[in-house]
PDB file of N, CA and C in Angstrom:
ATOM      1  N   UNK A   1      16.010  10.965   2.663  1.00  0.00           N
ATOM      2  CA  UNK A   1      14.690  10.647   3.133  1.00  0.00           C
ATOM      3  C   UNK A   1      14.775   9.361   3.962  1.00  0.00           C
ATOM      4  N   UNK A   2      13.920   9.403   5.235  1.00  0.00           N
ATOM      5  CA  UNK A   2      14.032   8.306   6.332  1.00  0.00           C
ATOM      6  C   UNK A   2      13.431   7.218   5.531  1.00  0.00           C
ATOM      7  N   UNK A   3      13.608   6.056   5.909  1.00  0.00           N
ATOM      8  CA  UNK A   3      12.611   4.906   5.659  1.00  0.00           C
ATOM      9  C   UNK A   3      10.975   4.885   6.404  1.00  0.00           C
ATOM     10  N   UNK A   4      11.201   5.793   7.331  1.00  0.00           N
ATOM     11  CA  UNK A   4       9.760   5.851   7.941  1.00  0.00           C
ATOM     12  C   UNK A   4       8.662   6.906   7.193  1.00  0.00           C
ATOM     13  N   UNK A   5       9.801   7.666   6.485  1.00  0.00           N
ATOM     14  CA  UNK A   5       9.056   8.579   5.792  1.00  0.00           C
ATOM     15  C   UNK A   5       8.699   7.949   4.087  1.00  0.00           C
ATOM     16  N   UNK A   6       9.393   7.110   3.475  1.00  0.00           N
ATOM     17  CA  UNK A   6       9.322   6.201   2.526  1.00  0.00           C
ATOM     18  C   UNK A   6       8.087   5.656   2.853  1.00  0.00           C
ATOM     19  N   UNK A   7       8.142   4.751   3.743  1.00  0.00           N
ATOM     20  CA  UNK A   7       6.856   3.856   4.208  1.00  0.00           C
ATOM     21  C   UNK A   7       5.635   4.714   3.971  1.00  0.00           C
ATOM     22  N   UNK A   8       5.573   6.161   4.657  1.00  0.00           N
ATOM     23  CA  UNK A   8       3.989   6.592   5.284  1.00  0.00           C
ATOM     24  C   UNK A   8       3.856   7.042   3.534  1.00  0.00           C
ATOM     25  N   UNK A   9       4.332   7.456   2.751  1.00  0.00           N
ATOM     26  CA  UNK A   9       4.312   7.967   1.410  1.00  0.00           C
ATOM     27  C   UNK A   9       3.658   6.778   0.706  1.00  0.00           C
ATOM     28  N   UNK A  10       4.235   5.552   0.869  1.00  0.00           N
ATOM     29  CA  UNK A  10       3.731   4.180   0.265  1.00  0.00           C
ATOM     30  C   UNK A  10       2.814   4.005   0.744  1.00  0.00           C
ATOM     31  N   UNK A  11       2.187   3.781   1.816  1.00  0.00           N
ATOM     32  CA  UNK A  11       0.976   3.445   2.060  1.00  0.00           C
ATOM     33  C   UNK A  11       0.045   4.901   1.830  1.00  0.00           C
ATOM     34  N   UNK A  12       0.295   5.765   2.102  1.00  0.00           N
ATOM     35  CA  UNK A  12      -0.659   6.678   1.532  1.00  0.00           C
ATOM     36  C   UNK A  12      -1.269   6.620   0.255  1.00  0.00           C
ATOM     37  N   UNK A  13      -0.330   6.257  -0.859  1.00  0.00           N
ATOM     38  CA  UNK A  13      -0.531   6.147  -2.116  1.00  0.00           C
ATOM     39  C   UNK A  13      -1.085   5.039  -2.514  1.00  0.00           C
ATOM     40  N   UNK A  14      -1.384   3.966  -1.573  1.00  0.00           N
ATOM     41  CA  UNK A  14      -1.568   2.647  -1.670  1.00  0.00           C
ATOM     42  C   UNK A  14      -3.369   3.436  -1.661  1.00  0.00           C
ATOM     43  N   UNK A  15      -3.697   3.678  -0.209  1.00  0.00           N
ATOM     44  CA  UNK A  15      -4.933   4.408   0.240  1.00  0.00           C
ATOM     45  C   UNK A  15      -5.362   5.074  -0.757  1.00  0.00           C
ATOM     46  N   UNK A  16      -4.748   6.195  -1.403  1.00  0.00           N
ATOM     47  CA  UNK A  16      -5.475   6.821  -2.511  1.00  0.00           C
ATOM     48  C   UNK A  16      -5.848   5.746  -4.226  1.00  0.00           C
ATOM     49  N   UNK A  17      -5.002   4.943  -4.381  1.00  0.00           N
ATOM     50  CA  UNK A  17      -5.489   3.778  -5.360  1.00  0.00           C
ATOM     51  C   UNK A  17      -6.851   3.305  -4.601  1.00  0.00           C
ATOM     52  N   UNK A  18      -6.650   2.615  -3.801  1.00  0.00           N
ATOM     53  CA  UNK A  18      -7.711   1.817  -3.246  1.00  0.00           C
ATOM     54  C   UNK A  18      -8.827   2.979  -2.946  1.00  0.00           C
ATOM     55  N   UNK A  19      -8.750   4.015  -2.912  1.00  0.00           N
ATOM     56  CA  UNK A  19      -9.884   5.238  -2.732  1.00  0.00           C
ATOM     57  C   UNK A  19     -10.595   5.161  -3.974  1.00  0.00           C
ATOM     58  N   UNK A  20      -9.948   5.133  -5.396  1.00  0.00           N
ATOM     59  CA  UNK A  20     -10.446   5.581  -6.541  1.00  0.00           C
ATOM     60  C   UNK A  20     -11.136   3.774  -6.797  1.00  0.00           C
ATOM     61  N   UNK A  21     -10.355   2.970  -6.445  1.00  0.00           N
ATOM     62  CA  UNK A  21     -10.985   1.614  -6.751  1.00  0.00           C
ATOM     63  C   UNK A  21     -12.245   1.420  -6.084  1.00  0.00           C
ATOM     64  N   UNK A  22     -12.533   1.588  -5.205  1.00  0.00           N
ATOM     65  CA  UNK A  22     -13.853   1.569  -4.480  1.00  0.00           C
ATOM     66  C   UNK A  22     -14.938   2.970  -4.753  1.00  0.00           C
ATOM     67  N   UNK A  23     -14.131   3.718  -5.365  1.00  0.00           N
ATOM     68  CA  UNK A  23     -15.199   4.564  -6.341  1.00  0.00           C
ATOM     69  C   UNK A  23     -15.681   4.294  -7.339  1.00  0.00           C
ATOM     70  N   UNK A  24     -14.959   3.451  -8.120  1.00  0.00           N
ATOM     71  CA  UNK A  24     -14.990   3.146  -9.084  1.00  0.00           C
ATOM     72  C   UNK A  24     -16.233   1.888  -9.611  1.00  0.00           C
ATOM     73  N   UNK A  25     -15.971   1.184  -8.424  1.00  0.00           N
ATOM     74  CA  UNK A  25     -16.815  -0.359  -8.560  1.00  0.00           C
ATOM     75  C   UNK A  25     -18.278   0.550  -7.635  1.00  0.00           C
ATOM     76  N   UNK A  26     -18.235   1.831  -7.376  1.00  0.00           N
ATOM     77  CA  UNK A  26     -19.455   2.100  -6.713  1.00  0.00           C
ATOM     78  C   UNK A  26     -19.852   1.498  -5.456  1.00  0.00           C
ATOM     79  N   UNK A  27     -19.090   1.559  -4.544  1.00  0.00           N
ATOM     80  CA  UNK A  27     -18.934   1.293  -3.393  1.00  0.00           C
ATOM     81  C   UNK A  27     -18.568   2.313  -2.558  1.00  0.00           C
ATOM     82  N   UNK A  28     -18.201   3.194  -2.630  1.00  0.00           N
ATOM     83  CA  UNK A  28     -18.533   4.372  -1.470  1.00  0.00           C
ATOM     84  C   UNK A  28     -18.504   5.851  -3.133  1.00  0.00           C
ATOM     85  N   UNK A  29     -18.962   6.240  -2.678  1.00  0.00           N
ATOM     86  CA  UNK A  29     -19.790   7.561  -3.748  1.00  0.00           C
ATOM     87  C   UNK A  29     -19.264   8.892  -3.024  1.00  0.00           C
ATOM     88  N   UNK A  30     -18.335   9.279  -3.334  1.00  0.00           N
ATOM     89  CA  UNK A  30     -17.929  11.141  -3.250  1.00  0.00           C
ATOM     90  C   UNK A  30     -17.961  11.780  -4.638  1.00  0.00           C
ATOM     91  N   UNK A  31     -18.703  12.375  -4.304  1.00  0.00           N
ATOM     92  CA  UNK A  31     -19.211  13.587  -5.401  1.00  0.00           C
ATOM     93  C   UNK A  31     -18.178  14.487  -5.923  1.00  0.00           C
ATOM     94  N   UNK A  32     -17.388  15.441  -4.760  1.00  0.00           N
ATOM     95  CA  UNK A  32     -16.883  16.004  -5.037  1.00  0.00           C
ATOM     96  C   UNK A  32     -15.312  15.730  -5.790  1.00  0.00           C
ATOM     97  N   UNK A  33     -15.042  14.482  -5.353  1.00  0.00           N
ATOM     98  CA  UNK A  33     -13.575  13.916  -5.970  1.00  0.00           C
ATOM     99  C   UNK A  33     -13.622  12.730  -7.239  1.00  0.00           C
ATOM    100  N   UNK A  34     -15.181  12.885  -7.674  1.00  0.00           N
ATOM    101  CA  UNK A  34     -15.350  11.860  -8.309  1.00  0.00           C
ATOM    102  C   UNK A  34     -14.465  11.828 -10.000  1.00  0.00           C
ATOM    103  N   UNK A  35     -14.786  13.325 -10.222  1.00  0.00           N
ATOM    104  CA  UNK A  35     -14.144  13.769 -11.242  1.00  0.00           C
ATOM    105  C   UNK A  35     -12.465  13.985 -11.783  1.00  0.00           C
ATOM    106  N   UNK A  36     -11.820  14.043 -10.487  1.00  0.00           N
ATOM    107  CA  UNK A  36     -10.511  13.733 -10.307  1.00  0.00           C
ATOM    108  C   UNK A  36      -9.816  12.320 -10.102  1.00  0.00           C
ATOM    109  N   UNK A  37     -10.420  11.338  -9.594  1.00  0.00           N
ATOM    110  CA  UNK A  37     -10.094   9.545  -9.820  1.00  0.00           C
ATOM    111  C   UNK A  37      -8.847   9.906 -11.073  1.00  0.00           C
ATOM    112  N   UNK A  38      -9.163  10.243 -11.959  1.00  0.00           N
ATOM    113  CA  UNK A  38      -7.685   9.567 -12.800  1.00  0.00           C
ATOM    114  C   UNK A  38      -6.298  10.430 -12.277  1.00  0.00           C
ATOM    115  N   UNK A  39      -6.430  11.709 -11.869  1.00  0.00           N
ATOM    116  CA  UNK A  39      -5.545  12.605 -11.140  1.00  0.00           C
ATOM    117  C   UNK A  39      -5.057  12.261  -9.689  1.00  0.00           C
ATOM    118  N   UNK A  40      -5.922  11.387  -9.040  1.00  0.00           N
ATOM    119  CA  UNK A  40      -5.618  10.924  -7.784  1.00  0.00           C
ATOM    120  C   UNK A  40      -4.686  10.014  -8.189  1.00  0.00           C
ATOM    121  N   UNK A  41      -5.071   9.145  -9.289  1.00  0.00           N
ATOM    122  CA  UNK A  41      -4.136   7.522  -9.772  1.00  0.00           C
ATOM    123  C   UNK A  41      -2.746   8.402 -10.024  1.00  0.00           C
ATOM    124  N   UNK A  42      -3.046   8.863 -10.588  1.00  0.00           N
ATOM    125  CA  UNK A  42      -1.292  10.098 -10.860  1.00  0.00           C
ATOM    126  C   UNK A  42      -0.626  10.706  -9.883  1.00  0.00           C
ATOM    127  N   UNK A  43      -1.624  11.230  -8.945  1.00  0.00           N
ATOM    128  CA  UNK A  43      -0.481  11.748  -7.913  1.00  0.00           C
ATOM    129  C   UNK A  43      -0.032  10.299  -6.958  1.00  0.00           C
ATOM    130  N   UNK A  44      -0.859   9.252  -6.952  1.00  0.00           N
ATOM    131  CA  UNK A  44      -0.709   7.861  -6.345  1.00  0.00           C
ATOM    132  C   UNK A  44       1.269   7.619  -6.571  1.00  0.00           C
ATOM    133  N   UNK A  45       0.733   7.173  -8.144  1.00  0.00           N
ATOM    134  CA  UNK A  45       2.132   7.362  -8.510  1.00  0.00           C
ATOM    135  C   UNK A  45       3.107   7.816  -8.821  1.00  0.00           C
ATOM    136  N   UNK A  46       2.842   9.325  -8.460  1.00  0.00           N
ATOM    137  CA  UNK A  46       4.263  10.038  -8.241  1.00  0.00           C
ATOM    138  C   UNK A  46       4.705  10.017  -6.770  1.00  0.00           C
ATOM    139  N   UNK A  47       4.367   9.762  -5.934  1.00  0.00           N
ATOM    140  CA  UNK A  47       4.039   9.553  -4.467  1.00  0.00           C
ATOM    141  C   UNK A  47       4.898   8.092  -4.454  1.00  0.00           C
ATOM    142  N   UNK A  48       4.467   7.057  -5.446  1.00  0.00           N
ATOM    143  CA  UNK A  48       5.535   6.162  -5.128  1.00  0.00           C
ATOM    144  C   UNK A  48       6.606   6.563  -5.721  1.00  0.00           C
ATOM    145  N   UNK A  49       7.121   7.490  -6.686  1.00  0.00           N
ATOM    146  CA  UNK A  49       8.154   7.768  -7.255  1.00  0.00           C
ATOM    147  C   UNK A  49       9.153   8.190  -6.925  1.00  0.00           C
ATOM    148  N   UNK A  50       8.719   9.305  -6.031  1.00  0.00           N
ATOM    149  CA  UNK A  50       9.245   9.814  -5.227  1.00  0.00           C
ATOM    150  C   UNK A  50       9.430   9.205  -3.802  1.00  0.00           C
ATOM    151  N   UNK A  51       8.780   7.705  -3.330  1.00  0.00           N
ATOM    152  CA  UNK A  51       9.230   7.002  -2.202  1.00  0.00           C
ATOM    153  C   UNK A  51      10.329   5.967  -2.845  1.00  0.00           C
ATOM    154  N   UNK A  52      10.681   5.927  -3.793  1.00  0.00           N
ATOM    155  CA  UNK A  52      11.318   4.209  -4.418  1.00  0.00           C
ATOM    156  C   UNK A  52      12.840   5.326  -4.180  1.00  0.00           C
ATOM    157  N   UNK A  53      14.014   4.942  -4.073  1.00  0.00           N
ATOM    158  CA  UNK A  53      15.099   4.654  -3.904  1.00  0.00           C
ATOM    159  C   UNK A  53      15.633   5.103  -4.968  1.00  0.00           C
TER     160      UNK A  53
END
């Protein structure tokens, strides 16, 4: 796996934390993914798991 492809995986997963965190504190409101937040935090970090070395 490239390092460029490492990177876009890390920050993606970065984006989906920070997605569920700003759901969370009620700052942007999606309905439909609201119920999945702890499943997003999980695929977050398999996403880095699969970017770490």
């Amino acid at each position: 796996m490239s390092n460029r492809t490492r990177s876009i995986l890390k920050v993606a997963a970065v984006i989906l934390v920070l997605l569920t965190l700003v759901m969370q504190f009620h700052w942007v409101l999606i309905p439909a993914i609201n119920p999945y937040k702890y499943w997003i935090v999980v695929l977050a970090f398999g996403l880095l798991l699969v970017s770490s070395k």
